[in-house]
C-alpha atoms as a PDB file:
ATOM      1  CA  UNK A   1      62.454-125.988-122.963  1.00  0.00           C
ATOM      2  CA  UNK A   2      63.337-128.190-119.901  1.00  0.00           C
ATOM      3  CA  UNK A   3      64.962-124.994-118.577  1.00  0.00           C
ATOM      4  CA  UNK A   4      61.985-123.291-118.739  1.00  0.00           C
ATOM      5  CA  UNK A   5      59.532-125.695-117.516  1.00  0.00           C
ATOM      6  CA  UNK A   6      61.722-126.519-114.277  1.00  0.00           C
ATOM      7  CA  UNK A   7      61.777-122.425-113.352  1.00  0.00           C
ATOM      8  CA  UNK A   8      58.085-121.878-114.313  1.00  0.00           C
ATOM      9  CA  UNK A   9      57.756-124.717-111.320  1.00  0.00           C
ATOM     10  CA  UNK A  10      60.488-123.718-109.145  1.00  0.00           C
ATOM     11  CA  UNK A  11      57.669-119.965-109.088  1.00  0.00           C
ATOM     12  CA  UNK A  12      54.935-121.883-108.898  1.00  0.00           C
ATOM     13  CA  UNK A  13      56.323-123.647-105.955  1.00  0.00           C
ATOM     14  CA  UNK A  14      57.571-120.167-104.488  1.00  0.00           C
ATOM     15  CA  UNK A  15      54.189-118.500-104.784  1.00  0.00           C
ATOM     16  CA  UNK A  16      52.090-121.515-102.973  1.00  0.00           C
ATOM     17  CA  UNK A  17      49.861-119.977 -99.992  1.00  0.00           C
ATOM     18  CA  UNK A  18      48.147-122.006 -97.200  1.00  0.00           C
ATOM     19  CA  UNK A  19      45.529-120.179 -94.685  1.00  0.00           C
ATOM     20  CA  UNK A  20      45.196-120.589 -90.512  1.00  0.00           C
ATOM     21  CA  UNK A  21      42.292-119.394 -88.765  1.00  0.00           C
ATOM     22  CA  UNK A  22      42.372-117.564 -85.567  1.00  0.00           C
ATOM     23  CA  UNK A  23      39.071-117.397 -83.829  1.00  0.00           C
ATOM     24  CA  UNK A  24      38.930-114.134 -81.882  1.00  0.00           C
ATOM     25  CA  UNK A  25      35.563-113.025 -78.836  1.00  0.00           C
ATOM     26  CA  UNK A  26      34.319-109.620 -80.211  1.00  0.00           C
ATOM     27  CA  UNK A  27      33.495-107.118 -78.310  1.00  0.00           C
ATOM     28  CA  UNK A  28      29.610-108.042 -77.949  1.00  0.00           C
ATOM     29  CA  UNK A  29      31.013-111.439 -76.672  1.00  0.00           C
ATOM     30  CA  UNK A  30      30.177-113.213 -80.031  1.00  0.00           C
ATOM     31  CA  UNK A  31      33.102-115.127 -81.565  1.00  0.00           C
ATOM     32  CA  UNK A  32      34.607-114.925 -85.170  1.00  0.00           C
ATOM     33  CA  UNK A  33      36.911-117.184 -86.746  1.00  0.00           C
ATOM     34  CA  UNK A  34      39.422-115.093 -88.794  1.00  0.00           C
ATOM     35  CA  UNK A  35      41.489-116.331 -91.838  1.00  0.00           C
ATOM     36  CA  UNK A  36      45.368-115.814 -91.663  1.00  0.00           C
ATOM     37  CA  UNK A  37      46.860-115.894 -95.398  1.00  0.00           C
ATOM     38  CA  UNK A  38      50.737-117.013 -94.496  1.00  0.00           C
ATOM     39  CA  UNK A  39      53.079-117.683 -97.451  1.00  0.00           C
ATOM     40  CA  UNK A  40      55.016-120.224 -97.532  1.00  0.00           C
ATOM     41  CA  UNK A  41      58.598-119.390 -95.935  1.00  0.00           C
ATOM     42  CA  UNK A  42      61.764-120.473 -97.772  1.00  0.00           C
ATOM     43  CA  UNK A  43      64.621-122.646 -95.489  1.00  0.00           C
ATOM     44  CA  UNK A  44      67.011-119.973 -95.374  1.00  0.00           C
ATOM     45  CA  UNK A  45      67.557-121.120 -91.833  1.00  0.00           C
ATOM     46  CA  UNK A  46      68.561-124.401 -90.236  1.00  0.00           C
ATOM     47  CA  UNK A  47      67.678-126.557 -87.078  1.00  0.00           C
ATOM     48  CA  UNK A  48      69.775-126.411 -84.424  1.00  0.00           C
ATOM     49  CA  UNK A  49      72.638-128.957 -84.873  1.00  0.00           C
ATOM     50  CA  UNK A  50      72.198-132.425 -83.833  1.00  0.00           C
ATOM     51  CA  UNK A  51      68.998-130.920 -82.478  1.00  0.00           C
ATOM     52  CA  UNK A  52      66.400-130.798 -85.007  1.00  0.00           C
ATOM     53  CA  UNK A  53      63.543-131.622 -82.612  1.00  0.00           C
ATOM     54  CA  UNK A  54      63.254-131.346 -78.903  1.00  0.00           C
ATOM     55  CA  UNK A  55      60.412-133.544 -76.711  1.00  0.00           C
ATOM     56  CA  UNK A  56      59.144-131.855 -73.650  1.00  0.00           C
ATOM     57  CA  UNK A  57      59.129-134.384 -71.185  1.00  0.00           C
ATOM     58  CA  UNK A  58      56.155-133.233 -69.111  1.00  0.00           C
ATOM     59  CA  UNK A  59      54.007-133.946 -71.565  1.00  0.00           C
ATOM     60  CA  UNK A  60      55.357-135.273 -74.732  1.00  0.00           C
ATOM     61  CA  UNK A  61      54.668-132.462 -76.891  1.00  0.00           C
ATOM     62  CA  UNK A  62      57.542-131.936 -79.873  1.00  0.00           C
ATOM     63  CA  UNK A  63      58.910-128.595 -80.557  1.00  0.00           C
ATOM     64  CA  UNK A  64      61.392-127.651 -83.420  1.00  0.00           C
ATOM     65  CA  UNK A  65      64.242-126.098 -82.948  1.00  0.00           C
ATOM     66  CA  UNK A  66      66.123-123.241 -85.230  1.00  0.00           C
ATOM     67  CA  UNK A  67      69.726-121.884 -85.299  1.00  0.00           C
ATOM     68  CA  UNK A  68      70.495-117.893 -84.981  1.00  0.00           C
ATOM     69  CA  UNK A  69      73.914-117.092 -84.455  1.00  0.00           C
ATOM     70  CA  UNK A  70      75.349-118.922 -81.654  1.00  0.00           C
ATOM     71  CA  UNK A  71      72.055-119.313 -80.392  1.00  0.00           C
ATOM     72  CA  UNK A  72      69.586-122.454 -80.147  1.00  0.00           C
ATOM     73  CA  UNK A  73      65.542-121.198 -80.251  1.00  0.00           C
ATOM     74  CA  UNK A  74      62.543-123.014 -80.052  1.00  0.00           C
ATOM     75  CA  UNK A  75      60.941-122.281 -83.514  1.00  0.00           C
ATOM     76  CA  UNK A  76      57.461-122.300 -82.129  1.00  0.00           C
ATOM     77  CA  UNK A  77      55.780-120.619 -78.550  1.00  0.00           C
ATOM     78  CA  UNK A  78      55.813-122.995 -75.741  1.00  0.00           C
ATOM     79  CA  UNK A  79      52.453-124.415 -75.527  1.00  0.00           C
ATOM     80  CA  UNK A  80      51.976-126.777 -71.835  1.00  0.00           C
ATOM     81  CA  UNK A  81      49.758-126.777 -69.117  1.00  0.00           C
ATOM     82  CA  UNK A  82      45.718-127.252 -68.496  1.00  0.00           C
ATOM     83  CA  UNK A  83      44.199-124.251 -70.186  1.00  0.00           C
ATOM     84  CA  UNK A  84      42.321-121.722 -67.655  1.00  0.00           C
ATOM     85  CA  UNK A  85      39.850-119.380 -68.303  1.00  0.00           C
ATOM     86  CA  UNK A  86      41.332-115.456 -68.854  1.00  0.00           C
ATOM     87  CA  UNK A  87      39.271-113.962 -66.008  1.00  0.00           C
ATOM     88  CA  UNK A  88      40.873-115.806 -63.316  1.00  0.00           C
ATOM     89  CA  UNK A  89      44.707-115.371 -62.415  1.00  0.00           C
ATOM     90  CA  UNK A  90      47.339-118.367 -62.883  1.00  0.00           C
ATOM     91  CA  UNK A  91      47.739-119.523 -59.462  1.00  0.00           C
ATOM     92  CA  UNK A  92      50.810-121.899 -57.559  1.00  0.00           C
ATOM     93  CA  UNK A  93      50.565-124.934 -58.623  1.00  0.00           C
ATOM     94  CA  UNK A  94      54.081-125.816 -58.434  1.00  0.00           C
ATOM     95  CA  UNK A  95      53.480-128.337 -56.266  1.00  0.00           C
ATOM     96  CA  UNK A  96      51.520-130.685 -58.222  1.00  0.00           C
ATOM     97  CA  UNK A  97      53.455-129.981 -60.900  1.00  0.00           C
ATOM     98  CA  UNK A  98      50.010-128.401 -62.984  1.00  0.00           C
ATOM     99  CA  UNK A  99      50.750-125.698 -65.000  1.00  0.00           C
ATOM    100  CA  UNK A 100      47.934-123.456 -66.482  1.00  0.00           C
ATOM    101  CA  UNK A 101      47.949-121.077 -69.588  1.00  0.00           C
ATOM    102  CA  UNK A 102      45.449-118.894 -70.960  1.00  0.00           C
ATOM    103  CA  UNK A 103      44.493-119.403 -74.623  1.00  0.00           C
ATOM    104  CA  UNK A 104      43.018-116.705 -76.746  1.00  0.00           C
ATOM    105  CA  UNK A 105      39.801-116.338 -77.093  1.00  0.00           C
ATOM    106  CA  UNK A 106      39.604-118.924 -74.276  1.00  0.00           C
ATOM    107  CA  UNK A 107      40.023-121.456 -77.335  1.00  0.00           C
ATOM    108  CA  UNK A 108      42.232-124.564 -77.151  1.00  0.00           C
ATOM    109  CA  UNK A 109      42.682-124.010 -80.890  1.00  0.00           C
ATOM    110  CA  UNK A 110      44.380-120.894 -80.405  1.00  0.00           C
ATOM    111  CA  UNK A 111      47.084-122.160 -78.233  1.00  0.00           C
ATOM    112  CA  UNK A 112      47.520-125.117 -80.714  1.00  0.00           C
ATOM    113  CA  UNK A 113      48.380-122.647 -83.170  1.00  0.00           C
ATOM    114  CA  UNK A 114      50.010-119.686 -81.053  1.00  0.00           C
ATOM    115  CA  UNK A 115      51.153-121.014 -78.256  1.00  0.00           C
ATOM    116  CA  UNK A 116      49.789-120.391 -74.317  1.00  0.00           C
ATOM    117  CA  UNK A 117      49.768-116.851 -72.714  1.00  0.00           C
ATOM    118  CA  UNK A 118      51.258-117.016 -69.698  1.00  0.00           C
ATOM    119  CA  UNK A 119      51.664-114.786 -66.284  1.00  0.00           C
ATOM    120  CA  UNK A 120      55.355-114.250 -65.666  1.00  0.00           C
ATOM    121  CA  UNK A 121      55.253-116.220 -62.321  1.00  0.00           C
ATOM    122  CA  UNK A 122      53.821-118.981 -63.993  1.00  0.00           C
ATOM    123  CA  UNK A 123      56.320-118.508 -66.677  1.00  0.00           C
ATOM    124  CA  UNK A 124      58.708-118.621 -64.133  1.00  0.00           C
ATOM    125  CA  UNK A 125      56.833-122.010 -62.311  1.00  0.00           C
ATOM    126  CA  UNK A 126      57.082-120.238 -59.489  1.00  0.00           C
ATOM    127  CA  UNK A 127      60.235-119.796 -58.630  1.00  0.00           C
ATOM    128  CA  UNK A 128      63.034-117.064 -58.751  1.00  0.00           C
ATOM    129  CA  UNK A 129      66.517-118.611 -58.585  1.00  0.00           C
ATOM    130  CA  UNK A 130      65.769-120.343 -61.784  1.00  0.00           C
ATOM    131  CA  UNK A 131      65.631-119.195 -65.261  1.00  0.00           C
ATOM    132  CA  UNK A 132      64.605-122.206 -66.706  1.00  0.00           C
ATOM    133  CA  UNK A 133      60.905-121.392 -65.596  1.00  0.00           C
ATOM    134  CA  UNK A 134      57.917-123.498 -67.644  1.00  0.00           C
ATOM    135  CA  UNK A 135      61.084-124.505 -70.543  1.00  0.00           C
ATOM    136  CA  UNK A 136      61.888-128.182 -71.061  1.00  0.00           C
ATOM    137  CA  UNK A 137      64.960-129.220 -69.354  1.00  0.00           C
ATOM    138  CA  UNK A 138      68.227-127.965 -70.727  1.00  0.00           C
ATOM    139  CA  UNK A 139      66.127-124.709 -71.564  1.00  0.00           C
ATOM    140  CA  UNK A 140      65.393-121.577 -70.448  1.00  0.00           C
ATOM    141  CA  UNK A 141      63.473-117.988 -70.628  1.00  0.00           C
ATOM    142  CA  UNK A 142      65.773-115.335 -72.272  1.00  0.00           C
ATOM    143  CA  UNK A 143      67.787-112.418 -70.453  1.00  0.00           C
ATOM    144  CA  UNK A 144      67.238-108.890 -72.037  1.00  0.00           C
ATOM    145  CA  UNK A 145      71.133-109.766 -73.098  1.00  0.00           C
ATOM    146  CA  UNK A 146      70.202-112.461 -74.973  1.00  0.00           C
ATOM    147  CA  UNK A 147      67.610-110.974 -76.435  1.00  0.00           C
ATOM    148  CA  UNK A 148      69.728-107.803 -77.519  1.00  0.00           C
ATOM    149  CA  UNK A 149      72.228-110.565 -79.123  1.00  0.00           C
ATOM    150  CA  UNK A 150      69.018-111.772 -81.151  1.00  0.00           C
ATOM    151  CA  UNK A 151      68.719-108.254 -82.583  1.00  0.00           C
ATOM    152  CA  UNK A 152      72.421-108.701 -83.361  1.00  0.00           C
ATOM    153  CA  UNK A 153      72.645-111.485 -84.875  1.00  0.00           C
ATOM    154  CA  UNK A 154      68.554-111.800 -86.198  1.00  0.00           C
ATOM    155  CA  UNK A 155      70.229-110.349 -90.126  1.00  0.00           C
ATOM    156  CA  UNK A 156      70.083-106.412 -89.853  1.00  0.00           C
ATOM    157  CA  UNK A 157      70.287-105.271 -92.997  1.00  0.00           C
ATOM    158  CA  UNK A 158      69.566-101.600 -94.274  1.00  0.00           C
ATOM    159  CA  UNK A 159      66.465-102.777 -95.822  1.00  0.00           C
ATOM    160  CA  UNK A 160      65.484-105.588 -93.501  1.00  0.00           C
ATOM    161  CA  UNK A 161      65.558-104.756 -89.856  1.00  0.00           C
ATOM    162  CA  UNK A 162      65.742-107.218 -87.012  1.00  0.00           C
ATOM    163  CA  UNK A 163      61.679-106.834 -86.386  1.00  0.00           C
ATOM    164  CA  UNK A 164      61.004-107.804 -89.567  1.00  0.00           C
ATOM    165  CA  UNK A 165      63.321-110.731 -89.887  1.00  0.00           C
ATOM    166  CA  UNK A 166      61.715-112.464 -86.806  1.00  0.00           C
ATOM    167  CA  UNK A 167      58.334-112.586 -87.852  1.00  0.00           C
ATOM    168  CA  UNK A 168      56.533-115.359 -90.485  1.00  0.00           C
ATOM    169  CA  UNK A 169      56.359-113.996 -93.562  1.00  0.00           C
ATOM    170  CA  UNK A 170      52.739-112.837 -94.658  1.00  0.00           C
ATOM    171  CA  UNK A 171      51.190-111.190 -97.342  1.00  0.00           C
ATOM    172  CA  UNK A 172      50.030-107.719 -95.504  1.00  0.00           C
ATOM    173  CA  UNK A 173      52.214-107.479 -92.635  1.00  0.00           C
ATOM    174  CA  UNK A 174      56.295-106.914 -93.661  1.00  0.00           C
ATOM    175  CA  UNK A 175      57.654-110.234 -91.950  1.00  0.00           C
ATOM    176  CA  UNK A 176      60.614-111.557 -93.909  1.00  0.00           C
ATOM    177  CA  UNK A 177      61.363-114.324 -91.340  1.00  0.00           C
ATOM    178  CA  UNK A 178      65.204-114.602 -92.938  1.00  0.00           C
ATOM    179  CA  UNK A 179      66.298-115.682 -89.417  1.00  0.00           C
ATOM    180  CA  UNK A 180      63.694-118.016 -88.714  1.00  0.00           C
ATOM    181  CA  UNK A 181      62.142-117.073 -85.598  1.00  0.00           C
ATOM    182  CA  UNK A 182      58.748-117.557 -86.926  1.00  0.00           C
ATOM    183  CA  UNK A 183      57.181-114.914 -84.353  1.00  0.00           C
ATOM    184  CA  UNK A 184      53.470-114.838 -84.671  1.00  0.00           C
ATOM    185  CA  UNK A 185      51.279-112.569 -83.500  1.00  0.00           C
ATOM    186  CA  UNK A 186      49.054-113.946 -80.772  1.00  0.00           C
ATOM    187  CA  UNK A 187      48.338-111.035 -78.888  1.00  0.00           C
ATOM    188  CA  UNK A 188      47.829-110.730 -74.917  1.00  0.00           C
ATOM    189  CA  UNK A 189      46.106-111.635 -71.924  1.00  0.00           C
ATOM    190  CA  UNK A 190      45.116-108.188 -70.191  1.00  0.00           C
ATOM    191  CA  UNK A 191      45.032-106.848 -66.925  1.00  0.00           C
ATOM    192  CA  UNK A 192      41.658-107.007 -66.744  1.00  0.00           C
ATOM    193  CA  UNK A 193      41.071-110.813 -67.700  1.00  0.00           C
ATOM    194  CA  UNK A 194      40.217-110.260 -71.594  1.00  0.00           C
ATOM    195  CA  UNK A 195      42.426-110.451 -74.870  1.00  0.00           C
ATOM    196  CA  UNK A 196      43.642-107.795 -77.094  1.00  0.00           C
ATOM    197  CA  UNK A 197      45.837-107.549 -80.087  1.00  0.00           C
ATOM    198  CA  UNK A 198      45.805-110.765 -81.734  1.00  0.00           C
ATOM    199  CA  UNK A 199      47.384-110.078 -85.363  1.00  0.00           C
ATOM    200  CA  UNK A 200      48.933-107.091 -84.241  1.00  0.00           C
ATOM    201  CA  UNK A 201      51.313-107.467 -81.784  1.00  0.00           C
ATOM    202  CA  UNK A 202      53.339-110.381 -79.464  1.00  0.00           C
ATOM    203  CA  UNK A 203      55.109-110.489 -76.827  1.00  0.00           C
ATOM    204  CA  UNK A 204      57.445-112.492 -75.018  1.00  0.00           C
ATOM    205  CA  UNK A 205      58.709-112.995 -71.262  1.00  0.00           C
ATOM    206  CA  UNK A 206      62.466-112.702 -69.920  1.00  0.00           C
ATOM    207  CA  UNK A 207      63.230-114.330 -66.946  1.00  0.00           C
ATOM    208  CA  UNK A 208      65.197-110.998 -65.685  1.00  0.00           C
ATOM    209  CA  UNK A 209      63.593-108.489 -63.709  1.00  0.00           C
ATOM    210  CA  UNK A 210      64.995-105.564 -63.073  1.00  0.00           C
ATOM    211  CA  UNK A 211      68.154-104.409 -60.565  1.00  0.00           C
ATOM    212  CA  UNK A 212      67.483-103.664 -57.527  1.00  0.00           C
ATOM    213  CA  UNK A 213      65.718-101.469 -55.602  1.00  0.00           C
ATOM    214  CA  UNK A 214      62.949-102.508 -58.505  1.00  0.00           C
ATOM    215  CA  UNK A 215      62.450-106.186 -59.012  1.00  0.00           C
ATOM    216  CA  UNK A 216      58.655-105.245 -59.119  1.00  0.00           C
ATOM    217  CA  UNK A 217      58.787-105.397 -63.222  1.00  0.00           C
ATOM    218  CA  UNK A 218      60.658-107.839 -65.649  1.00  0.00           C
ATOM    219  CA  UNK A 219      62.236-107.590 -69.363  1.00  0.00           C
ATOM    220  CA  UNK A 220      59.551-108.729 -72.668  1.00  0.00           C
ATOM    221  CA  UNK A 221      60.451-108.432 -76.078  1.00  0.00           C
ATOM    222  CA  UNK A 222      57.498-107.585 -78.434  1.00  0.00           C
ATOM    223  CA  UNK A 223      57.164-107.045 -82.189  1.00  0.00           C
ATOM    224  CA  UNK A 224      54.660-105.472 -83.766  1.00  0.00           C
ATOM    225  CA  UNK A 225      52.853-105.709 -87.596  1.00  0.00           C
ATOM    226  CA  UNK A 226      52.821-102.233 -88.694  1.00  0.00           C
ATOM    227  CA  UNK A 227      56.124-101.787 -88.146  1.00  0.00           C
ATOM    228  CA  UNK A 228      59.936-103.066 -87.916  1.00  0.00           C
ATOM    229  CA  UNK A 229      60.711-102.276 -84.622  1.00  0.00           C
ATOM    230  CA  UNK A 230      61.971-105.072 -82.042  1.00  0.00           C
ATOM    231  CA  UNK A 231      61.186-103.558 -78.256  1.00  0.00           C
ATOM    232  CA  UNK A 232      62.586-104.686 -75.369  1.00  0.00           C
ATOM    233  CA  UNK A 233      60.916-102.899 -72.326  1.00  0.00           C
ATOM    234  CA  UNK A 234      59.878-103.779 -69.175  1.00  0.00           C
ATOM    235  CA  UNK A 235      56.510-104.220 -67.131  1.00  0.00           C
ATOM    236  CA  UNK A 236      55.187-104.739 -63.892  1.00  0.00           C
ATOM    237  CA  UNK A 237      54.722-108.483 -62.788  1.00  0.00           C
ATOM    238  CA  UNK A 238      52.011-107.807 -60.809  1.00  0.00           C
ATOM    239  CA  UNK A 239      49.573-106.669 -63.796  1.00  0.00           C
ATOM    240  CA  UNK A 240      48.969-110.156 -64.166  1.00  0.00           C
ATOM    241  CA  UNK A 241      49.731-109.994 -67.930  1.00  0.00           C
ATOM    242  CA  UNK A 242      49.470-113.082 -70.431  1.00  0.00           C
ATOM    243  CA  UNK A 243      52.551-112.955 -72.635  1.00  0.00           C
ATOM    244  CA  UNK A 244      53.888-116.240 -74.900  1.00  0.00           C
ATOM    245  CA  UNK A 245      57.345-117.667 -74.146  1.00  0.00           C
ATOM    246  CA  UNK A 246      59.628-118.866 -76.327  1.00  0.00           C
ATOM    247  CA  UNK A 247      62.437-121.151 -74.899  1.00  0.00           C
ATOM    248  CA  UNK A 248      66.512-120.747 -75.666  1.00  0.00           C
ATOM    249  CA  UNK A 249      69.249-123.404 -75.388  1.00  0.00           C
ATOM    250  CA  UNK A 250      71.400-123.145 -72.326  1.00  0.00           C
END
């Protein structure tokens, strides 16, 4: 009987659902707040050793941290900087050390939740002989190398492809989150100054652009819900496109 009673809990505690919100403009420029039904994800993964926790020293914010291979992630989207609204451009402010982000929606609550969206010379605080970009110190934005180890190493199986093993785990999209990345998807800031595809798609900056004679465009990663696929592709810097950033280890 005490068998019994301690695997009837073990399921119960297994099957245990919390809900986020995510409030999203509409098209007639009216706002609705949309639920987010995420199960709860099972520690198959572990914290980075020694390194459960890292503080960002610019302003105190704490980010966990999460082992893949040989590789040390922030488990969450880097979320810094004054927020700004999406129909303006991130401009230089290097200098006074004031970073902006865009937030979707242009709602604080958003970034609290998904992390800021980002142009990739902010991203990159304006400079280009540094990978370490908006990251806390000792961090960095990802290569397209290390981002092709990530599909490596992310658990590939024949059933449970690298796309799907980054994402959370939810109950209609096919996230298994077995390596603990814990993408969500927070969708983008557009060309034109608005947001699209929040819930459907995310995607994240590289530092790298590409070889010479183009270093007009630079690497992203993105992952998609209605499907497994992890892309790595590249786009033009000068869009002016809001993308999250997730931080790795150096």
């Amino acid at each position: 009987m005490k068998r019994i009673l301690f695997l009837v809990a073990l399921l119960i505690t297994i099957d245990v659902t919390f809900s986020q919100t995510m409030v999203i403009k509409k098209a007639d420029g009216t706002y609705q707040e949309v639920p987010i039904t995420t199960a709860v994800e099972l520690s198959f993964y572990q914290p980075c050793p020694g390194m459960p926790t890292v503080t960002d020293a610019y302003d105190n914010k704490i980010y966990n941290t999460v082992q893949i291979g040989s590789q040390c992630w922030l488990k969450e989207n880097l979320n810094k900087g004054t927020m700004v609204d999406s129909a303006i451009g991130q401009t230089d402010n290097s200098s006074n050390n004031i970073i902006e982000k865009y937030c979707y929606g242009n709602l604080e609550a958003n970034c609290t939740t998904y992390g800021g969206l980002y142009q990739w010379e902010e991203a990159m605080a304006w400079t280009w002989n540094s990978k370490q970009g908006i990251c806390p110190t000792g961090w960095h934005l990802p290569t397209k190398a290390e981002y092709d180890t990530l599909t490596t190493v992310s658990g590939v199986t024949a059933t449970d492809s690298s796309g799907n093993t980054l994402k959370v785990i939810e109950t209609t999209r096919p996230g298994t989150n077995t390596s603990g990345f814990s993408a969500l998807f927070a969708g983008t800031r557009t060309q034109a100054g608005t947001f699209l595809n929040a819930g459907e798609m995310t995607f994240f900056w590289s530092y790298e652009s590409i070889i010479a004679p183009d270093y007009l465009s630079a690497y992203r990663m993105a992952l998609f819900n209605n499907n497994w696929n992890m892309n790595i592709g590249t786009v033009l810097k000068s869009d002016g496109l809001g993308f999250s950033v997730r931080c790795l280890k150096d």
